[in-house]
C-alpha atoms as a PDB file:
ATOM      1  CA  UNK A   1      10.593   3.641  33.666  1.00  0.00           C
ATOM      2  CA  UNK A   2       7.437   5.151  31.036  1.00  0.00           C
ATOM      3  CA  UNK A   3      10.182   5.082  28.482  1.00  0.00           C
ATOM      4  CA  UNK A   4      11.515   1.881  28.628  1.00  0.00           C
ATOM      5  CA  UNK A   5       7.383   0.512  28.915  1.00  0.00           C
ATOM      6  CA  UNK A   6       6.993   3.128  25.815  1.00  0.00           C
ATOM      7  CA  UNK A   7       9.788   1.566  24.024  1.00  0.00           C
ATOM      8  CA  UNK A   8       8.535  -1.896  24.830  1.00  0.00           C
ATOM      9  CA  UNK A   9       5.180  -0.811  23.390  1.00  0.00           C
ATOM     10  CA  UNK A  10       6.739   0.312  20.239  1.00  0.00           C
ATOM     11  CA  UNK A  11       8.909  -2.805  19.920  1.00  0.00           C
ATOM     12  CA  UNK A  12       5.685  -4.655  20.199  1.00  0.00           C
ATOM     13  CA  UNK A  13       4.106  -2.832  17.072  1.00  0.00           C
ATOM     14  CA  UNK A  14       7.232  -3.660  15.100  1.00  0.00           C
ATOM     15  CA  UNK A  15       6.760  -7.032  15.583  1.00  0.00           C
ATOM     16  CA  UNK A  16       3.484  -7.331  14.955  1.00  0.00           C
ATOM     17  CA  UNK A  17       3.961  -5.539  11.388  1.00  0.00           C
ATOM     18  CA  UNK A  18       6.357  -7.514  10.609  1.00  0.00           C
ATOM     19  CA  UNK A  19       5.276 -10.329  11.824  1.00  0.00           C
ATOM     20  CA  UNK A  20       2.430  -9.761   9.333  1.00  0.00           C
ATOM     21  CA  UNK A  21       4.727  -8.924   6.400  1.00  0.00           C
ATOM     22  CA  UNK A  22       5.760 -12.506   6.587  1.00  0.00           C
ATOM     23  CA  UNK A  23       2.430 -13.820   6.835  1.00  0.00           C
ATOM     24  CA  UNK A  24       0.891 -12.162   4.058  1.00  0.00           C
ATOM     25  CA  UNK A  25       4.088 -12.941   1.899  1.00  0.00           C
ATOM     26  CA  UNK A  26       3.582 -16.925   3.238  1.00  0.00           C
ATOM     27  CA  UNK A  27      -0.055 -16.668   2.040  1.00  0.00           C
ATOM     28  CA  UNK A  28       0.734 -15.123  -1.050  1.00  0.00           C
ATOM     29  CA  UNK A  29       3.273 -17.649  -2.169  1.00  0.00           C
ATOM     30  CA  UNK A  30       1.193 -20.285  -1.124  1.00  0.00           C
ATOM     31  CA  UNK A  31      -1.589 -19.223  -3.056  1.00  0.00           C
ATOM     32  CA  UNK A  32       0.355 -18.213  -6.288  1.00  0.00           C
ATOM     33  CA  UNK A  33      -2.858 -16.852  -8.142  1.00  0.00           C
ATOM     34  CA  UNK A  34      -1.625 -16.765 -11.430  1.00  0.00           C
ATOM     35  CA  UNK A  35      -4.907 -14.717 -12.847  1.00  0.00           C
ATOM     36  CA  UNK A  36      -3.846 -11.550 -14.667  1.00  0.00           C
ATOM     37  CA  UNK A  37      -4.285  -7.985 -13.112  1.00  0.00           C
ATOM     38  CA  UNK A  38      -5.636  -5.403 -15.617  1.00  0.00           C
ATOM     39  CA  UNK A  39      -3.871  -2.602 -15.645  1.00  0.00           C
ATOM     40  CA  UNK A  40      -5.340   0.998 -14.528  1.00  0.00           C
ATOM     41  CA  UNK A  41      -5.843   3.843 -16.952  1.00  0.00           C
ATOM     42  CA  UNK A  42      -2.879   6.308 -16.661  1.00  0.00           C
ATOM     43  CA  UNK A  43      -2.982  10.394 -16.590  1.00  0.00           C
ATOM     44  CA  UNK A  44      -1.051  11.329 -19.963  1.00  0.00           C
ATOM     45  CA  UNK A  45       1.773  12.584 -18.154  1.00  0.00           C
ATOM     46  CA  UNK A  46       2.548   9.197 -16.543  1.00  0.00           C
ATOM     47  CA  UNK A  47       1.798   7.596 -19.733  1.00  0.00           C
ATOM     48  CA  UNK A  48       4.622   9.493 -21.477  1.00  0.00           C
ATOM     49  CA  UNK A  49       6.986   9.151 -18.612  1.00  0.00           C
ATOM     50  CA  UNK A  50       6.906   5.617 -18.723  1.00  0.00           C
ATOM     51  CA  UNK A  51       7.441   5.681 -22.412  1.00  0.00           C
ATOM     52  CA  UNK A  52      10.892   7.312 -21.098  1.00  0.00           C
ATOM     53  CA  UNK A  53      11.571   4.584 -18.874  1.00  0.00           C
ATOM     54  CA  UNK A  54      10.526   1.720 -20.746  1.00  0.00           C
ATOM     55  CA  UNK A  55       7.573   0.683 -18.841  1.00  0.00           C
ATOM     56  CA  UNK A  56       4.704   1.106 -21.574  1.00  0.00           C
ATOM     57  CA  UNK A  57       4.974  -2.173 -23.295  1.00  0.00           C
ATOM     58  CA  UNK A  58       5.253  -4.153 -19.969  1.00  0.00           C
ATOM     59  CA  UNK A  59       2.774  -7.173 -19.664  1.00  0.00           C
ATOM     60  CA  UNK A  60       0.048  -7.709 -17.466  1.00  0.00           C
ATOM     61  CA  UNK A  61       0.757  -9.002 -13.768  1.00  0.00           C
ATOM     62  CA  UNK A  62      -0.300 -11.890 -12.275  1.00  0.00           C
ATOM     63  CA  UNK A  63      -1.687 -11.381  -8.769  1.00  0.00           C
ATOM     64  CA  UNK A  64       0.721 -13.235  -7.185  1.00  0.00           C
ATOM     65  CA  UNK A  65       3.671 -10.870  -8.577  1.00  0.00           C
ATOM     66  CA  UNK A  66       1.178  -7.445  -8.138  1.00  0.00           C
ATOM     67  CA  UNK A  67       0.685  -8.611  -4.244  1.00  0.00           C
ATOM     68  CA  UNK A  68       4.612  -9.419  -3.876  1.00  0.00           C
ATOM     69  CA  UNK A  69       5.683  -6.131  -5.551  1.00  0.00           C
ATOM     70  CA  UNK A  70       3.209  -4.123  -3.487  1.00  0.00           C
ATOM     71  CA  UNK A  71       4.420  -6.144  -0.357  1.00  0.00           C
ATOM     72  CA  UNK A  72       7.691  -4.849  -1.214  1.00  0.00           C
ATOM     73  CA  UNK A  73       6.876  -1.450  -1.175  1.00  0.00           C
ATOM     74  CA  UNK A  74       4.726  -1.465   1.716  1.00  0.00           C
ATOM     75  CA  UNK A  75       7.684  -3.449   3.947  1.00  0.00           C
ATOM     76  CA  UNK A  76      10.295  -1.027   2.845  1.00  0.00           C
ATOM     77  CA  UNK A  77       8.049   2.137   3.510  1.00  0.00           C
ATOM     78  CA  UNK A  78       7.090   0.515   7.035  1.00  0.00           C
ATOM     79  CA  UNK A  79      10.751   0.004   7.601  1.00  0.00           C
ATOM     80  CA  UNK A  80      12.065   3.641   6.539  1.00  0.00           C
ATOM     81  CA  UNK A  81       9.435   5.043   8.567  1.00  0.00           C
ATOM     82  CA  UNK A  82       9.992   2.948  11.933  1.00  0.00           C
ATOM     83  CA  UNK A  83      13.685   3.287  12.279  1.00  0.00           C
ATOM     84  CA  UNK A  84      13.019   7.299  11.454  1.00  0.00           C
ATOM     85  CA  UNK A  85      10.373   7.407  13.990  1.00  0.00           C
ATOM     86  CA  UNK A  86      12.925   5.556  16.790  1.00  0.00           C
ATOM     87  CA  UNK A  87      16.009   8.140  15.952  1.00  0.00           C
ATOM     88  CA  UNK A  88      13.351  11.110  15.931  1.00  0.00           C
ATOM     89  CA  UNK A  89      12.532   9.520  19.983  1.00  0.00           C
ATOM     90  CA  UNK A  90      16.279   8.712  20.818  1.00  0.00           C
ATOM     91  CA  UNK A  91      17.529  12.405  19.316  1.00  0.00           C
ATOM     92  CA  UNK A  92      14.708  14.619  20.600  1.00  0.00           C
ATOM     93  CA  UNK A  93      12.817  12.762  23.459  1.00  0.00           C
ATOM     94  CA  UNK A  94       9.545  12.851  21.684  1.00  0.00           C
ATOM     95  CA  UNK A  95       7.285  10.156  23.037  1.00  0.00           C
ATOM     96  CA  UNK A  96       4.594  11.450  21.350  1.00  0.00           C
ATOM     97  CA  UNK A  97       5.969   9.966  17.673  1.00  0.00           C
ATOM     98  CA  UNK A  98       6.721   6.581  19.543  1.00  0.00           C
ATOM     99  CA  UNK A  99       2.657   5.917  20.634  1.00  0.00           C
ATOM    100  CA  UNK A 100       1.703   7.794  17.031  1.00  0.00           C
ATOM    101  CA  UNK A 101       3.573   5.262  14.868  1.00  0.00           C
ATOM    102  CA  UNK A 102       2.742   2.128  17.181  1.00  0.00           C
ATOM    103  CA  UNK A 103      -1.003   2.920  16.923  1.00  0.00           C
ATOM    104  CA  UNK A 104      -1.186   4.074  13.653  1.00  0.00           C
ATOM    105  CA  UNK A 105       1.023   1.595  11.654  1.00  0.00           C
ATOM    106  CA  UNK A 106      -1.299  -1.566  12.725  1.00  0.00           C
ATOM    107  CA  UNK A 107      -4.233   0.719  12.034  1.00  0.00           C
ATOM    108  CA  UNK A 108      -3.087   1.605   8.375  1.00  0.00           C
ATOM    109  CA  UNK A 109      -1.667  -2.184   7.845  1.00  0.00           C
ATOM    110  CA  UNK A 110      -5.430  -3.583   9.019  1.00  0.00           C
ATOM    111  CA  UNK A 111      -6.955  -1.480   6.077  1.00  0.00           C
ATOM    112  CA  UNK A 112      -4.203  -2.319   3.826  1.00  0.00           C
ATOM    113  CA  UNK A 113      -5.998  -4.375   0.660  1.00  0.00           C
ATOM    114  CA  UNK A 114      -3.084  -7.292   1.504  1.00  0.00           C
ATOM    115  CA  UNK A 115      -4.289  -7.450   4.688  1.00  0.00           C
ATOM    116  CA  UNK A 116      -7.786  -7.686   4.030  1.00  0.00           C
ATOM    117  CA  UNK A 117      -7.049 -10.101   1.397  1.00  0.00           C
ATOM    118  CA  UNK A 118      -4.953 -12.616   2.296  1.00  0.00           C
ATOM    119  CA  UNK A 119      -4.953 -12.767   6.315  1.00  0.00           C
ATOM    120  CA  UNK A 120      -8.538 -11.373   6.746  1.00  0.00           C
ATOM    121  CA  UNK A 121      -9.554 -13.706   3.446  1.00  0.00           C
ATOM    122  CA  UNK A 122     -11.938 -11.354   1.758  1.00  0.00           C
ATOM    123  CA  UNK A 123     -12.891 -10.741  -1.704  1.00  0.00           C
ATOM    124  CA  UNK A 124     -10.507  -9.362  -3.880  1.00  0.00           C
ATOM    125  CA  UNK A 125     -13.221  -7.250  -5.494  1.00  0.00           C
ATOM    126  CA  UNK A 126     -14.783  -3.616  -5.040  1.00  0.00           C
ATOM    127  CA  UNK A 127     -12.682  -1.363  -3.045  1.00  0.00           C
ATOM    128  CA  UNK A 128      -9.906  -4.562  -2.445  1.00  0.00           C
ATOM    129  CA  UNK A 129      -9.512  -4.572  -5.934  1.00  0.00           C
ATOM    130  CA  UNK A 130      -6.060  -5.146  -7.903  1.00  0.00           C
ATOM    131  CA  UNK A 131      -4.768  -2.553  -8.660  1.00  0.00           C
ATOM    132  CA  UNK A 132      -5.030  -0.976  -5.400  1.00  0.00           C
ATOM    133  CA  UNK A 133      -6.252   2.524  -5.188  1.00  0.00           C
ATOM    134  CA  UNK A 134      -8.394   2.235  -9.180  1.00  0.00           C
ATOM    135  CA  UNK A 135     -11.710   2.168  -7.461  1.00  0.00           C
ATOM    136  CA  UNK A 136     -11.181   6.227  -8.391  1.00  0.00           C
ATOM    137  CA  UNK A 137     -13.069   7.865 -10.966  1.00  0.00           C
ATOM    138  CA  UNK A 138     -11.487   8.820 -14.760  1.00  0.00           C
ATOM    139  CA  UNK A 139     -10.838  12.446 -14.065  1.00  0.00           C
ATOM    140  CA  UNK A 140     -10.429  12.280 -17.808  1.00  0.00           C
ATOM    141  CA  UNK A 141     -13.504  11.025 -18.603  1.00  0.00           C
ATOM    142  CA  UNK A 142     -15.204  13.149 -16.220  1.00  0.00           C
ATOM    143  CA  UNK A 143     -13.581  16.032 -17.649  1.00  0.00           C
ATOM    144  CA  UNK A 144     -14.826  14.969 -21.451  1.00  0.00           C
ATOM    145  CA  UNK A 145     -18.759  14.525 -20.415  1.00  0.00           C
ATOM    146  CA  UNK A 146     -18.681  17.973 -18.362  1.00  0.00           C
ATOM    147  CA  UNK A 147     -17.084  19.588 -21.693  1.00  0.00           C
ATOM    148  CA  UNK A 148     -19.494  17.867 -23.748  1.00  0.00           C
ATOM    149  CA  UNK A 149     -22.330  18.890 -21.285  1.00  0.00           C
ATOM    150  CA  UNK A 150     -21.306  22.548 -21.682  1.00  0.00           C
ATOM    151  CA  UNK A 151     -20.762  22.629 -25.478  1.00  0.00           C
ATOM    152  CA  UNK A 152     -24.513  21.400 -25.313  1.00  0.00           C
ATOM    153  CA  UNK A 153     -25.871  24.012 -23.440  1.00  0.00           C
END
């Protein structure tokens, strides 16, 4: 009886995230914001792997195409993980991996800038930002000013 209420609970989370994959892909084709997203600074070694894979001469984004390809990635990840999670708790009996995801997944998806941006209807500015994860600091340039501090001293 726990596990078929455990289940339930679980099914429940699925839903919900998916449920919200489709609403933050309806509100991003609805609002097709065609402003361009500036691209972040790469590390060198990405830089020269994408001039291996062709990806250094790309243009810029709009937002509407950043949020759909990022939507993408977030939906298949989600997907991967859930159906891992629910052969992990059908193989082994763990229900400890079945209340982890369900709590967790709407947890990450409510901090998720997509979420915050186009169901929550905040700013895309600051931390919410496109692209996701810049707000970081230039280890590069870091790197250069504590060099040049030293070679003062």
């Amino acid at each position: 009886f726990l596990f078929t209420r455990l289940r339930l609970v679980y099914y429940m989370s699925v839903a919900v995230r998916l449920l919200s994959h489709a609403l933050i892909s309806w509100r991003i084709t609805s609002t097709n914001d065609n402003s361009l997203v500036k691209r972040k600074h790469q590390d060198p070694l990405s830089a020269m792997l994408a001039g291996l894979t062709g990806k250094a001469n790309e243009p810029p984004a709009t937002a509407a195409a950043y949020d759909s390809a990022q939507l993408r990635s977030l939906r298949s990840s989600y997907q991967l993980g859930a159906v891992v999670v629910f052969l992990i708790h059908l193989q082994f009996k763990w229900n400890q991996t079945l209340v982890y995801s369900a709590v967790t997944s709407l947890v990450d998806l409510f901090f998720h800038p997509l979420f915050q941006i186009h169901l929550l209807c905040k700013e895309a500015t600051g931390a919410l930002a496109r692209p996701y994860g810049s707000g970081s600091p230039d280890m590069g340039a870091l790197f250069k000013a504590a060099a040049a501090k030293s070679a003062a001293q």
